[in-house]
Every structure is written in C-alpha cells, then in structure tokens.
Protein backbone atom coordinates (compact mmCIF):
# COMPACT_ATOMS: atom_id res chain seq x y z
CA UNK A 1 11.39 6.91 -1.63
CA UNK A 2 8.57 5.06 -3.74
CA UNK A 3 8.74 2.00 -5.55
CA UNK A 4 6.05 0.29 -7.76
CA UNK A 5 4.11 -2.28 -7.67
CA UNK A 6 1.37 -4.86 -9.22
CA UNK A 7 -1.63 -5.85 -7.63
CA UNK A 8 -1.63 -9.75 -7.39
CA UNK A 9 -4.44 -10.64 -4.92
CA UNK A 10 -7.39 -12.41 -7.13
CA UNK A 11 -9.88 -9.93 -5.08
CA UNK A 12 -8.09 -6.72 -5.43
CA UNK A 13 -7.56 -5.11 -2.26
CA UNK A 14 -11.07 -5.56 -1.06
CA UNK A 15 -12.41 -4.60 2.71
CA UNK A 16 -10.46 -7.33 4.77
CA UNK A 17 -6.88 -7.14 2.93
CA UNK A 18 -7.16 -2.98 2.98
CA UNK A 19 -7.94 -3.25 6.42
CA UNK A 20 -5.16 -5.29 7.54
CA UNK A 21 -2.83 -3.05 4.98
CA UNK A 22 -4.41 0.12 7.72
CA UNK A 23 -3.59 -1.12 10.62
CA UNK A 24 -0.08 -1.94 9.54
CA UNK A 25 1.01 0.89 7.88
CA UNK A 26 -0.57 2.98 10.91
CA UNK A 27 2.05 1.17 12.96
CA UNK A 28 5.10 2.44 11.09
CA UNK A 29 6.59 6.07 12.66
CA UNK A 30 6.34 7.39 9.08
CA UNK A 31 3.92 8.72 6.17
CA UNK A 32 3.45 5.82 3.45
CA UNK A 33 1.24 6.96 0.48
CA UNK A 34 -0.58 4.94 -1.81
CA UNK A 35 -0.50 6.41 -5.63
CA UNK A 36 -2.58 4.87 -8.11
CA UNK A 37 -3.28 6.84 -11.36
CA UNK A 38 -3.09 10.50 -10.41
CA UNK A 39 -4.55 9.84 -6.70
CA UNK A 40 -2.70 10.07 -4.17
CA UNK A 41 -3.80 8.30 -1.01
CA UNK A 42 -2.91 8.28 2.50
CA UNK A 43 -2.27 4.87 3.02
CA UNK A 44 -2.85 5.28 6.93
CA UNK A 45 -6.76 6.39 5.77
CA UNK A 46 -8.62 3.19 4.99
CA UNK A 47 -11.48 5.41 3.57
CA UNK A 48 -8.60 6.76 1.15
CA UNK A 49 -7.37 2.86 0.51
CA UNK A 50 -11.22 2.01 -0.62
CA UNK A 51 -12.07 4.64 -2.56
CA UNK A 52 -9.11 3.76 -5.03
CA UNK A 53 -10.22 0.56 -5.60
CA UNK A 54 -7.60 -1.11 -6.60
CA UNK A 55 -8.27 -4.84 -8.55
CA UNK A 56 -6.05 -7.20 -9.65
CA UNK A 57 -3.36 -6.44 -12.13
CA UNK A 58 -3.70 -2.51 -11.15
CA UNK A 59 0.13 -0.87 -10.97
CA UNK A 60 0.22 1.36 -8.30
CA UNK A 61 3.33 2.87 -6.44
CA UNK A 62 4.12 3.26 -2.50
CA UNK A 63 5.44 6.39 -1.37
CA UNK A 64 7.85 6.93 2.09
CA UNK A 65 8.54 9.90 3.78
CA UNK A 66 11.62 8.30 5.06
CA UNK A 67 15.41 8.10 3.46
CA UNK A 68 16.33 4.88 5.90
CA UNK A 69 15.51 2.15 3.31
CA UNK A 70 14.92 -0.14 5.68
CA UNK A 71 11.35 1.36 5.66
CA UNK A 72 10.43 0.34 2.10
CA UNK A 73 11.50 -2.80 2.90
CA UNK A 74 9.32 -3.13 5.83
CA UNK A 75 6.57 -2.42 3.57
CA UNK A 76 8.10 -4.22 0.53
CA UNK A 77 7.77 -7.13 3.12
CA UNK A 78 4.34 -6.97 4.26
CA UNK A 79 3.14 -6.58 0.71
CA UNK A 80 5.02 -10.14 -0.79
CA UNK A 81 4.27 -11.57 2.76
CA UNK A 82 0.10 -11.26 2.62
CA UNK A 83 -0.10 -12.15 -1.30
CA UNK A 84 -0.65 -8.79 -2.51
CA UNK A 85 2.22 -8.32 -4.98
C-alpha cells in the first residue's frame, strides 16, 4: 500500500523532524519506504531519510509492506500529527 504526500514543514524534513520520523517508523512491525523521485528509501534508515533531502513542497510517497490499512493510517497519523503534511 503507498499513498502520497506533500511536504508541509517550512524546514523540510531537516535532522530533528527525520529523526523523530526514525524512531517512529522503527517502532512499527512492518517495512515503510520513503519514495521521492526515483529513490527509494528505507524509511527505518535515517542516513537513507537525509540523503533525500526532502524541502518543503517536495511530493513524495510512503510505501507499506502491509495489506491491514490500519498501518497507513498509523503513519498517515503521525505525518498530519507532527506538521509534516
């Protein structure tokens, strides 16, 4: 399951909002890409989350290995929760 999104933070997702974005996403029991362009990043990396770069107004997508959608939501959630989308 992905579903897209656009960056809204004023910062992009600089150091302290892609760390926070880590350590969440390494909490969930499933694999959660980040795509942006034609990377694709393993959003459980932060070295992968930095090296995108993503600034504000960037579309990028968020991929689940999961079929429960529950799981996107969880994401979904986090994302409208700390401001970035």
């Amino acid at each position: 399951m992905e579903k897209e999104y656009i960056l809204i933070a004023e910062q992009g997702l600089h150091a302290r909002p892609a760390t926070n974005f880590v350590r969440f996403i390494s909490s969930l029991p499933y694999s959660v890409y980040l795509i942006y362009k034609d990377f694709v990043a393993d959003a459980k990396s932060i070295m992968a989350i930095m090296s995108i770069g993503l600034s504000k107004d960037s579309v990028f997508k968020i991929r689940i290995e999961s079929e429960n959608p529950d799981h996107l939501k969880q994401v979904d959630q986090y994302l409208k929760e700390n401001h970035l989308v």
